[in-house]
C-alpha atoms as a PDB file:
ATOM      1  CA  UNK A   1     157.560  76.817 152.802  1.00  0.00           C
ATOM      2  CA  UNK A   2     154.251  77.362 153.003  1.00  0.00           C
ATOM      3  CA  UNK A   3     151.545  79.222 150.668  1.00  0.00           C
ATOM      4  CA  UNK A   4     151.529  82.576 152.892  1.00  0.00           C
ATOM      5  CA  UNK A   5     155.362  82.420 152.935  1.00  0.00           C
ATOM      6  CA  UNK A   6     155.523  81.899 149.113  1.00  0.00           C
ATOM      7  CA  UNK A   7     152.846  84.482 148.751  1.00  0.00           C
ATOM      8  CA  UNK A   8     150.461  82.840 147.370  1.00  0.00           C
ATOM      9  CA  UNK A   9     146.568  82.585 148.563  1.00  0.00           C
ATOM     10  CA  UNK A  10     146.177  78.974 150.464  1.00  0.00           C
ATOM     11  CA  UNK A  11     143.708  76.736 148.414  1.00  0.00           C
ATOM     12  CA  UNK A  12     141.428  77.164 151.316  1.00  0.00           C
ATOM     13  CA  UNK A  13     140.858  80.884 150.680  1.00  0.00           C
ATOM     14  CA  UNK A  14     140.983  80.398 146.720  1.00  0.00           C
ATOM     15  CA  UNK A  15     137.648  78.609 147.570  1.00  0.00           C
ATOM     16  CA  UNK A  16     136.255  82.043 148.495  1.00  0.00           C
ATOM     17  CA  UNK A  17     136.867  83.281 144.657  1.00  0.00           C
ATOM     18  CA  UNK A  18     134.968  82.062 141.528  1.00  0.00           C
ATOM     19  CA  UNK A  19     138.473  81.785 139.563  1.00  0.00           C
ATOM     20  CA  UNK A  20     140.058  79.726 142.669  1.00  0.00           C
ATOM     21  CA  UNK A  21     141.951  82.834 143.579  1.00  0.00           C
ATOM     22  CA  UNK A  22     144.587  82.884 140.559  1.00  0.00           C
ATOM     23  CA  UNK A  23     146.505  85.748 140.649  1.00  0.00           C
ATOM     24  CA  UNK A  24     145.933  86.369 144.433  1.00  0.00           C
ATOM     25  CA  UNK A  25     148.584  86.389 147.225  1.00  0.00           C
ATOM     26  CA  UNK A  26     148.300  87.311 150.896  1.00  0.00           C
ATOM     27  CA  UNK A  27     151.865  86.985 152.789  1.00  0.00           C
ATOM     28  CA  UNK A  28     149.991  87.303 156.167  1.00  0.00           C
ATOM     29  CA  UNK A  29     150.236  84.596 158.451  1.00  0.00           C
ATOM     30  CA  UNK A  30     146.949  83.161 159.713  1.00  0.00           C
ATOM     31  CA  UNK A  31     145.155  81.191 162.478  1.00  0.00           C
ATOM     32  CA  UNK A  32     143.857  78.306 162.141  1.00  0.00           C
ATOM     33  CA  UNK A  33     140.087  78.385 160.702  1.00  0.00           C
ATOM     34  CA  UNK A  34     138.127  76.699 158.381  1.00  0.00           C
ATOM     35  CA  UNK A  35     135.652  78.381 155.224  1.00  0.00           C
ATOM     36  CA  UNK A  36     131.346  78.981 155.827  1.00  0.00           C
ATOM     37  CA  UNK A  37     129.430  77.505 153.501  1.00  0.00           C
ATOM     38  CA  UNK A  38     125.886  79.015 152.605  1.00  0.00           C
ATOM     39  CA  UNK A  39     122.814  76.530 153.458  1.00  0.00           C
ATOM     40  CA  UNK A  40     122.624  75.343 149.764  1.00  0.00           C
ATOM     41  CA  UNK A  41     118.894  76.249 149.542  1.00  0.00           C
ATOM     42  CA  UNK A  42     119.979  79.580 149.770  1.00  0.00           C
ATOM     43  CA  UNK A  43     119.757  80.433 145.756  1.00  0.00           C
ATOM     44  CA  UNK A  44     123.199  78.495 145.280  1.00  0.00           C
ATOM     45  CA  UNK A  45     123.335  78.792 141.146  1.00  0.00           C
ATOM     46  CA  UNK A  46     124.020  82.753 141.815  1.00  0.00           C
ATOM     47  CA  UNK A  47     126.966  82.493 143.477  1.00  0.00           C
ATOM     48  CA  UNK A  48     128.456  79.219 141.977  1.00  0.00           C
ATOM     49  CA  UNK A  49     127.710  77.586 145.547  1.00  0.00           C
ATOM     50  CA  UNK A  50     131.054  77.939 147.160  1.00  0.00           C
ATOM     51  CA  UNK A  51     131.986  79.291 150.818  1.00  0.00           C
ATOM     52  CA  UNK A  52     130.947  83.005 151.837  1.00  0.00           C
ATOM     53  CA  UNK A  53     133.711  83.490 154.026  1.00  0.00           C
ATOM     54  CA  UNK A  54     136.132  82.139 155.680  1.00  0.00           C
ATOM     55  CA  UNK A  55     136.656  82.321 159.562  1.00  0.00           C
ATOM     56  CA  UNK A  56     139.484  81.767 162.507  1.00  0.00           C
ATOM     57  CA  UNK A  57     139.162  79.488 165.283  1.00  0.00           C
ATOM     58  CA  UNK A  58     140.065  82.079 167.656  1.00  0.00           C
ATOM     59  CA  UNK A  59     140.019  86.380 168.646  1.00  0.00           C
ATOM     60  CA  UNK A  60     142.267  88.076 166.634  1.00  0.00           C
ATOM     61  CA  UNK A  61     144.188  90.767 167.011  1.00  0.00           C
ATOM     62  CA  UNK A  62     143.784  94.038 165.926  1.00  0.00           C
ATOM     63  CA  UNK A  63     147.485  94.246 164.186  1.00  0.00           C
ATOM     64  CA  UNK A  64     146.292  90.884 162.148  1.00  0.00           C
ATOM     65  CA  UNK A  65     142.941  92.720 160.826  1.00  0.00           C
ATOM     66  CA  UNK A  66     145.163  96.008 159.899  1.00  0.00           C
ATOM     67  CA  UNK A  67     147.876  93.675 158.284  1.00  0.00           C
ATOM     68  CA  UNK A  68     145.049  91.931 156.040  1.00  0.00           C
ATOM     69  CA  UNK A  69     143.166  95.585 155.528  1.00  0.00           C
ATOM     70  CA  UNK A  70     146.519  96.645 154.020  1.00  0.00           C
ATOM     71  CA  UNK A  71     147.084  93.534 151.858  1.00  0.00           C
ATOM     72  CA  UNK A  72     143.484  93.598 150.721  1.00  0.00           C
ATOM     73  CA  UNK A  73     144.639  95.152 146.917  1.00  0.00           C
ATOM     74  CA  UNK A  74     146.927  92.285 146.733  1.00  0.00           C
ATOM     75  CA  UNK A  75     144.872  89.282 147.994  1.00  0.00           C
ATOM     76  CA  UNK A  76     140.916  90.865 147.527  1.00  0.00           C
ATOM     77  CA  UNK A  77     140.172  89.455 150.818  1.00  0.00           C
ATOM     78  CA  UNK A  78     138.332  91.715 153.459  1.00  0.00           C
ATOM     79  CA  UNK A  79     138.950  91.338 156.405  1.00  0.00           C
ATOM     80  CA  UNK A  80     135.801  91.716 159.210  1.00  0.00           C
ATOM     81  CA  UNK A  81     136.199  91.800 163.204  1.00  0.00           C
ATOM     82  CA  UNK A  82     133.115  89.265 163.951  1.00  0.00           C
ATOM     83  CA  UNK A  83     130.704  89.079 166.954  1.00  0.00           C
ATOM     84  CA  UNK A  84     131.483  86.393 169.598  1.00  0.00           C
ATOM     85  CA  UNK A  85     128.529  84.911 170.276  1.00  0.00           C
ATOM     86  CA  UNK A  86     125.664  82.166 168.751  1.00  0.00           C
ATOM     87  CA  UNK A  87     125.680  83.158 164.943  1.00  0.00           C
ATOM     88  CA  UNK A  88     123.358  82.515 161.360  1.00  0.00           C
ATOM     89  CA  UNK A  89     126.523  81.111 159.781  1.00  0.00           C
ATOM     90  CA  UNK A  90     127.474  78.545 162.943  1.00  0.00           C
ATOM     91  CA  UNK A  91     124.416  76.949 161.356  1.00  0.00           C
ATOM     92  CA  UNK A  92     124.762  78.447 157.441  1.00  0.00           C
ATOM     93  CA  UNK A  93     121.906  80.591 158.005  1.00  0.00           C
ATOM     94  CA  UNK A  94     122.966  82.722 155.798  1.00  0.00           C
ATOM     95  CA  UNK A  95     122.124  84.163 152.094  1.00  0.00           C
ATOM     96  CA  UNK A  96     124.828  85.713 149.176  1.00  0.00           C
ATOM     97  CA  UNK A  97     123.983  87.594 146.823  1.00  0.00           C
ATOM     98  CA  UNK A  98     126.353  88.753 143.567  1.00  0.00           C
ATOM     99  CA  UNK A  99     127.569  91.888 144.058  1.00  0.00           C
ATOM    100  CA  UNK A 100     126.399  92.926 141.156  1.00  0.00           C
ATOM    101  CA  UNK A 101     122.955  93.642 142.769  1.00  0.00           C
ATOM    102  CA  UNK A 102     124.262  96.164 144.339  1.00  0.00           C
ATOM    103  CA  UNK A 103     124.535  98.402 141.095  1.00  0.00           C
ATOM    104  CA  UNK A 104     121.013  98.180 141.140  1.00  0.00           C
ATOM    105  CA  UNK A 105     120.447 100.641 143.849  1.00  0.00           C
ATOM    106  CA  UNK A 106     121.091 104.250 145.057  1.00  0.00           C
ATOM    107  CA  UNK A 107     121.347 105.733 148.792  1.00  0.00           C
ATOM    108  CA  UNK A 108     118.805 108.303 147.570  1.00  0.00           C
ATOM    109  CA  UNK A 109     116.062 106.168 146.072  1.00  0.00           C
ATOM    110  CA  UNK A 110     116.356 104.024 149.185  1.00  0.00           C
ATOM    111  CA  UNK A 111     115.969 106.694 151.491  1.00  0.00           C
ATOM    112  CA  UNK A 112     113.188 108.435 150.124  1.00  0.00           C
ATOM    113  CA  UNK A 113     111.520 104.801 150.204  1.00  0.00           C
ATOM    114  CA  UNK A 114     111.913 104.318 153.407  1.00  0.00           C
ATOM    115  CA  UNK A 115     111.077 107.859 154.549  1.00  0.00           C
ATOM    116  CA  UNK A 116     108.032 107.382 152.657  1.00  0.00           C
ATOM    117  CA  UNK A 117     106.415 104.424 153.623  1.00  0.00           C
ATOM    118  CA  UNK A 118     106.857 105.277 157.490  1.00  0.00           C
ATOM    119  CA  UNK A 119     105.823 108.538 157.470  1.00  0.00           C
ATOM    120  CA  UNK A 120     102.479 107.986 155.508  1.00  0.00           C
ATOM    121  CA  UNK A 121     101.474 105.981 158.175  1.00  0.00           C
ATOM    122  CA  UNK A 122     102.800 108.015 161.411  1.00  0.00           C
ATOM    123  CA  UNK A 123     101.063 110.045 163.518  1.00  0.00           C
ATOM    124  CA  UNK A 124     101.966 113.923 164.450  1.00  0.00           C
ATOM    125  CA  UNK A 125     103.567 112.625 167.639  1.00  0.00           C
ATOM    126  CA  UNK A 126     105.562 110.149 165.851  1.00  0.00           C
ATOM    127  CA  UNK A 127     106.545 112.776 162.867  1.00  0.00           C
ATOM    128  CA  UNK A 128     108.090 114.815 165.593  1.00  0.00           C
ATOM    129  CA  UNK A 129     111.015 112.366 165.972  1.00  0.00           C
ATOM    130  CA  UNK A 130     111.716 113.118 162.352  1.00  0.00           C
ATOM    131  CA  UNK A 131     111.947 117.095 163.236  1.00  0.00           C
ATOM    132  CA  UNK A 132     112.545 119.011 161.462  1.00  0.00           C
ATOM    133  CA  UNK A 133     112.387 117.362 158.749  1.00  0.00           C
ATOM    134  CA  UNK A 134     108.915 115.983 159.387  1.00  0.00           C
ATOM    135  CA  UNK A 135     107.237 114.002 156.093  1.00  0.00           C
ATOM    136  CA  UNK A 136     109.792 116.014 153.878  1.00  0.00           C
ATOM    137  CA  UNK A 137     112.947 112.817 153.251  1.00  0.00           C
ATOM    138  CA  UNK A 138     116.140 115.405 152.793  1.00  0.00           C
ATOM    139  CA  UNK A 139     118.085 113.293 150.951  1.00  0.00           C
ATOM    140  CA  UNK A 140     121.448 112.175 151.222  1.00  0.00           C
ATOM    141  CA  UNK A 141     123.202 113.800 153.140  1.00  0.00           C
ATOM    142  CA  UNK A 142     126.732 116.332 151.901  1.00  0.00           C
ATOM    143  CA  UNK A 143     130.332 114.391 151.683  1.00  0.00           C
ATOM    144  CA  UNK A 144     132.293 115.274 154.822  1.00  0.00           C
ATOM    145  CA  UNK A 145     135.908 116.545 155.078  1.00  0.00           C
ATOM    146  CA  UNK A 146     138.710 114.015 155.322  1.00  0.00           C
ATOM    147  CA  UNK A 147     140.214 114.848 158.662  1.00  0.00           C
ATOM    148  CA  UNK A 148     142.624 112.104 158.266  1.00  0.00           C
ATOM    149  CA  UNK A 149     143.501 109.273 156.389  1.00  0.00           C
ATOM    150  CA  UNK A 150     140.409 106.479 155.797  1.00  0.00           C
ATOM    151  CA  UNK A 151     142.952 103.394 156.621  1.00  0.00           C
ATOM    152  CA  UNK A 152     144.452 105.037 159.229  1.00  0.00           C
ATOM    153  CA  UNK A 153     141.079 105.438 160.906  1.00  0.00           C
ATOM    154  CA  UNK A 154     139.827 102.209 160.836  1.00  0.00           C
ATOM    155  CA  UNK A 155     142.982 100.473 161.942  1.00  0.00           C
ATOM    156  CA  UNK A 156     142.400 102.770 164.738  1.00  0.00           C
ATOM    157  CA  UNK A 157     138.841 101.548 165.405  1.00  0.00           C
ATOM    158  CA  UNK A 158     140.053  97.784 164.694  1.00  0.00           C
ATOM    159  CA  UNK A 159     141.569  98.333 167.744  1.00  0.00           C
ATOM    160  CA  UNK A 160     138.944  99.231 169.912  1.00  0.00           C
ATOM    161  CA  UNK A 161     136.450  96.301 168.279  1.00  0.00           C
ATOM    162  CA  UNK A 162     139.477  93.693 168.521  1.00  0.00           C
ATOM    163  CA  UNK A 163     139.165  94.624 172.491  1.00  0.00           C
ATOM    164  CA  UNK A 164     135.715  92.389 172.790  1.00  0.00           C
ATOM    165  CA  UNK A 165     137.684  89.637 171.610  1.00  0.00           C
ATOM    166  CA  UNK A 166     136.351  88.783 168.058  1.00  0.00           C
ATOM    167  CA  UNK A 167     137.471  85.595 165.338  1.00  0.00           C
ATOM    168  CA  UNK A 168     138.485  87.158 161.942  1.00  0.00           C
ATOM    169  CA  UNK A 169     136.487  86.718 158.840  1.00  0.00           C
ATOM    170  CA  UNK A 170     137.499  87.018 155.260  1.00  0.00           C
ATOM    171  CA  UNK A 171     135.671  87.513 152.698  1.00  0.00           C
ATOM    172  CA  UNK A 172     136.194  88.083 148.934  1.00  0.00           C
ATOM    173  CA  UNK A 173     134.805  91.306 147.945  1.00  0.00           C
ATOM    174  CA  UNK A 174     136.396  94.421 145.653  1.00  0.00           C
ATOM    175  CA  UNK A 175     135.669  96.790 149.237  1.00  0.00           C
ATOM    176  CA  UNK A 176     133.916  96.095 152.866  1.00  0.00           C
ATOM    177  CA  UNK A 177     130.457  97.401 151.566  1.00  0.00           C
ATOM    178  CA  UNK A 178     130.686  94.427 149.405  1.00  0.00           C
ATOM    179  CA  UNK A 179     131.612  91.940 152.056  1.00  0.00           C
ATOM    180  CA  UNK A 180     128.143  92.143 153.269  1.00  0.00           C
ATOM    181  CA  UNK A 181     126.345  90.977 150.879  1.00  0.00           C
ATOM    182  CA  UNK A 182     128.788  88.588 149.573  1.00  0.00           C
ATOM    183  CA  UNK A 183     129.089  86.807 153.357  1.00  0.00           C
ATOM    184  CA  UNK A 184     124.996  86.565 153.093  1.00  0.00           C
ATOM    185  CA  UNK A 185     124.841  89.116 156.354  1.00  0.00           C
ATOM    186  CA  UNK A 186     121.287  89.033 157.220  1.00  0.00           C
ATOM    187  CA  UNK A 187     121.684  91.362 160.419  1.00  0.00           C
ATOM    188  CA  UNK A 188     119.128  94.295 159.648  1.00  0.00           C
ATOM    189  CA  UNK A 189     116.273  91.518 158.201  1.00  0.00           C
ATOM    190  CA  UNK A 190     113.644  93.084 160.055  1.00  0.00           C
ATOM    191  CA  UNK A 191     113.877  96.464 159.048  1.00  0.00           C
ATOM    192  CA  UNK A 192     114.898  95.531 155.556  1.00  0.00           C
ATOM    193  CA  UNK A 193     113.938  92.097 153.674  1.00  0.00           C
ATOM    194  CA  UNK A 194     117.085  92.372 151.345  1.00  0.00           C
ATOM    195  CA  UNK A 195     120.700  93.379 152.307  1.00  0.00           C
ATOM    196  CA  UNK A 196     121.384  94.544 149.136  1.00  0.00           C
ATOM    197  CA  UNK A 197     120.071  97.963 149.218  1.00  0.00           C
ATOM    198  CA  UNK A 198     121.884  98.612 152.794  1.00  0.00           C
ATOM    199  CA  UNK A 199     125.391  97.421 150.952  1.00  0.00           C
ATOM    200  CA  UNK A 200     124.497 100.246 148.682  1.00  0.00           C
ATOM    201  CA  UNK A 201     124.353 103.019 151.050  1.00  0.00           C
ATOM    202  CA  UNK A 202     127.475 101.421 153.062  1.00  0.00           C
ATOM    203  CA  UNK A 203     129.381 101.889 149.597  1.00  0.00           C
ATOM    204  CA  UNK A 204     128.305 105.779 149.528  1.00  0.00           C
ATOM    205  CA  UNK A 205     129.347 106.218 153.133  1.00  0.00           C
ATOM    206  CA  UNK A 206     132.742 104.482 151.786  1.00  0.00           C
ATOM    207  CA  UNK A 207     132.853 106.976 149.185  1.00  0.00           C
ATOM    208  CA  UNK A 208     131.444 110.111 151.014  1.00  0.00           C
ATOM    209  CA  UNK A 209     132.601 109.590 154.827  1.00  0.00           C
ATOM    210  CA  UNK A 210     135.737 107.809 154.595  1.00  0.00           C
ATOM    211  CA  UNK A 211     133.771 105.208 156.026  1.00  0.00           C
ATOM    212  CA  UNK A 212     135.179 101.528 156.283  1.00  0.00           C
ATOM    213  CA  UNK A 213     133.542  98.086 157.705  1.00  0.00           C
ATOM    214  CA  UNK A 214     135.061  97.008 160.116  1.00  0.00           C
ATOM    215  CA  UNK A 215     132.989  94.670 162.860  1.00  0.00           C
ATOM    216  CA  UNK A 216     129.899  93.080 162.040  1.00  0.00           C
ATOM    217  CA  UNK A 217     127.680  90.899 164.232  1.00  0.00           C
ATOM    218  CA  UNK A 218     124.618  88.967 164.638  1.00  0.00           C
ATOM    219  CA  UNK A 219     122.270  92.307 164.188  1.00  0.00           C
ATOM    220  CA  UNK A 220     125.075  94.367 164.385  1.00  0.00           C
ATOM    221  CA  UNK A 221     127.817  97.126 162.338  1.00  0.00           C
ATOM    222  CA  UNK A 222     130.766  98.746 163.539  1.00  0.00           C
ATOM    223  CA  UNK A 223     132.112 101.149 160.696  1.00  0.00           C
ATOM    224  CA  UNK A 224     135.400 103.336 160.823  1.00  0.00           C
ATOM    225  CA  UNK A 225     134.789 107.080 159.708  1.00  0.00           C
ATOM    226  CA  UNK A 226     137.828 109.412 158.659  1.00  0.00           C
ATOM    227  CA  UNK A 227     135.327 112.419 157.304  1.00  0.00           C
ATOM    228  CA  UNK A 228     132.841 112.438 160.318  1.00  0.00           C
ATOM    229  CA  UNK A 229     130.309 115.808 160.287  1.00  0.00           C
ATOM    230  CA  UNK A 230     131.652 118.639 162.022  1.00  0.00           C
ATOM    231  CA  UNK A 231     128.624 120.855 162.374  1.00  0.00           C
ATOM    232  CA  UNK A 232     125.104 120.725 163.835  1.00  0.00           C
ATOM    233  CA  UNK A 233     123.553 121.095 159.979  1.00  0.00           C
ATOM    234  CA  UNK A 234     125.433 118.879 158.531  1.00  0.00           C
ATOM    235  CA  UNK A 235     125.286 115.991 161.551  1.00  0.00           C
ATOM    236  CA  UNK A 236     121.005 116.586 161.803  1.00  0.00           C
ATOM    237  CA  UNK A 237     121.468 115.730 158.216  1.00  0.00           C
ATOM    238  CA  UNK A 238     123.658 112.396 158.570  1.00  0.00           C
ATOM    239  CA  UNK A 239     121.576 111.677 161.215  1.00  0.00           C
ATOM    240  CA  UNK A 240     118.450 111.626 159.131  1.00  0.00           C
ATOM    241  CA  UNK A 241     120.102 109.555 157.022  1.00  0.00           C
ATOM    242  CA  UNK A 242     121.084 106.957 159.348  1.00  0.00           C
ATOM    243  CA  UNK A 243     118.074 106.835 160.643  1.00  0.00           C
ATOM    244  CA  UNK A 244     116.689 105.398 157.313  1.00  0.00           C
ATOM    245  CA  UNK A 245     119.577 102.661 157.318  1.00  0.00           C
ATOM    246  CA  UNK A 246     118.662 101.589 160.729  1.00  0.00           C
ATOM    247  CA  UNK A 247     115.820 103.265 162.701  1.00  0.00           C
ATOM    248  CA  UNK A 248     116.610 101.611 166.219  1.00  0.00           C
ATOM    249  CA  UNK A 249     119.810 103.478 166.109  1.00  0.00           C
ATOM    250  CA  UNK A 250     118.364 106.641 166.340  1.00  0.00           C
ATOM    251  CA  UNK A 251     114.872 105.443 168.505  1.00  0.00           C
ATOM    252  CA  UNK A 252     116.764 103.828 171.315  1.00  0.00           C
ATOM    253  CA  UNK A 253     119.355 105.736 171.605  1.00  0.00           C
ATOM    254  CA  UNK A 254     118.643 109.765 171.721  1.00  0.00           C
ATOM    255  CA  UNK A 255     114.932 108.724 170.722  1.00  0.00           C
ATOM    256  CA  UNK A 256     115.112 111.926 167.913  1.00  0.00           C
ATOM    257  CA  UNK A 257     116.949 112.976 164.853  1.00  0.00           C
ATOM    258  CA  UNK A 258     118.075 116.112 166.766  1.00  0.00           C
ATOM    259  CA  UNK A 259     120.173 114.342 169.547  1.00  0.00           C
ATOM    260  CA  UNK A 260     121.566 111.106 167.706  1.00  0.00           C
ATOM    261  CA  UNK A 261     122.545 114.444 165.325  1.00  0.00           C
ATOM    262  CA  UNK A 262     125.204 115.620 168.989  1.00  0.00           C
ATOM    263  CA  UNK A 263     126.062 111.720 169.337  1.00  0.00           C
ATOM    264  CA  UNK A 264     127.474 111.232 166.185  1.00  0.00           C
ATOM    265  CA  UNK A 265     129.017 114.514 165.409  1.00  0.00           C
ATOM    266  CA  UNK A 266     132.916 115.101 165.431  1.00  0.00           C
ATOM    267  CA  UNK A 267     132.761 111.026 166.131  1.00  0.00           C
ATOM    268  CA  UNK A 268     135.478 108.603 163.926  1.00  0.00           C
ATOM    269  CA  UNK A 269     132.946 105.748 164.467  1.00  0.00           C
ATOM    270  CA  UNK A 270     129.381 104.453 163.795  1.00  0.00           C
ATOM    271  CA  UNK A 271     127.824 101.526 164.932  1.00  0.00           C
ATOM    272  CA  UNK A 272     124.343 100.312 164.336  1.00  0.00           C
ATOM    273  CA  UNK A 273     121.852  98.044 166.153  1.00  0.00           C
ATOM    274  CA  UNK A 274     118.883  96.448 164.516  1.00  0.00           C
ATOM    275  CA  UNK A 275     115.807  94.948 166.591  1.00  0.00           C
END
């Protein structure tokens, strides 16, 4: 019999958790795969140097990432649809950090950073891609309205992401805004230096969206959202907010606040791009 059948979490995966994974259990079958380790230069005393995820040999399916979603209380594994292609971690190019960093910062502080430093240095023309908010950072933006049940929605968008054919990663983190720093994602490095503060605002989406984490890829995040804006206000408002988390969303797709606002609102999905 083996570990899944017995319930318990495979030594493998107990590698993933600084107690070994006592106490853990996952009754989900899995593919074959093998754990990431971090590049050991990468500050290896904070996390105990020991894998940052582990990840399958082979696409997944969508019914395999909703089966591990829902078993996530039991085993603390989350599970992540990941990009297909030449990756940091085929090479370990990639950097934890302890989850406890994340504490350290707030969506609103980090917005009103970033707002800050770009607009002190843009000009008028520039500013106008900001209308109407202009210099003026509104803050985070209002919690949305549940319009159905978080889980439910991001099994539902598993299914679209598991369509490009992606391996499975898990990784040991208390939620999926976690999993991002914890893995050592280093996706959005050129608009921010640390992922940190971007787990942080994922964890408010989590909190205020229904938002959940569902693909991630080189430069790349696919979240799930079950409490999406529903109005024009209230969308121009999200908008300006995710244009702080990751400006090329906004610039290179509508190219202003004011129409990534009509992409985005009514939608049960966000995905961001970083240059």
């Amino acid at each position: 019999m083996s570990d899944c059948e017995r319930g318990q979490l495979p030594p493998l995966l107990g590698q993933l958790f600084a107690d070994g994974g006592e106490g853990r259990a996952l009754s989900v079958e899995l593919p074959p795969g093998d754990v990431v380790w971090p590049d050991p230069g990468y500050s290896p005393l904070m996390i105990g140097y020991r894998p940052a995820f582990w990840l399958s040999d082979e696409p997944v399916s969508a019914e395999l990432w909703s089966g591990l979603r829902a078993e996530h209380s039991r085993s603390g594994l989350w599970p992540l649809l990941l990009e297909d292609s030449v990756q940091p971690w085929s090479s370990g190019q990639i950097a934890p950090d302890a989850v406890e960093e994340i504490d350290n910062y707030h969506t609103s502080a980090f917005m009103a950073e970033v707002w800050a430093d770009w607009t002190e240095k843009a000009s008028d023309d520039q500013l106008e891609l900001l209308a109407p908010f202009g210099s003026r950072c509104p803050g985070p933006a209002p919690s949305g309205r549940l319009a159905a049940d978080p889980d439910v929605v991001a099994d539902w968008y598993a299914g679209l992401v598991a369509e490009r054919r992606t391996p499975l990663g898990l990784v040991a983190a208390g939620r999926g805004a976690d999993a991002l720093a914890v893995m050592g994602w280093q996706g959005a490095l050129n608009h921010n230096e640390w992922m940190v503060p971007l787990a942080a605002v994922v964890r408010s989406w989590e909190e205020r969206f229904g938002a959940r984490l569902v693909g991630v890829g080189f430069n790349t995040l696919d979240l799930s959202v079950a409490a999406p804006p529903t109005t024009a206000e209230h969308a121009l408002h999200v908008a300006a907010e995710h244009w702080t988390f990751c400006p090329d969303s906004v610039i290179y797709s509508a190219g202003t606040l004011a129409g990534y606002a009509e992409q985005i609102m009514g939608r049960n999905a966000w995905s961001f791009w970083w240059d």
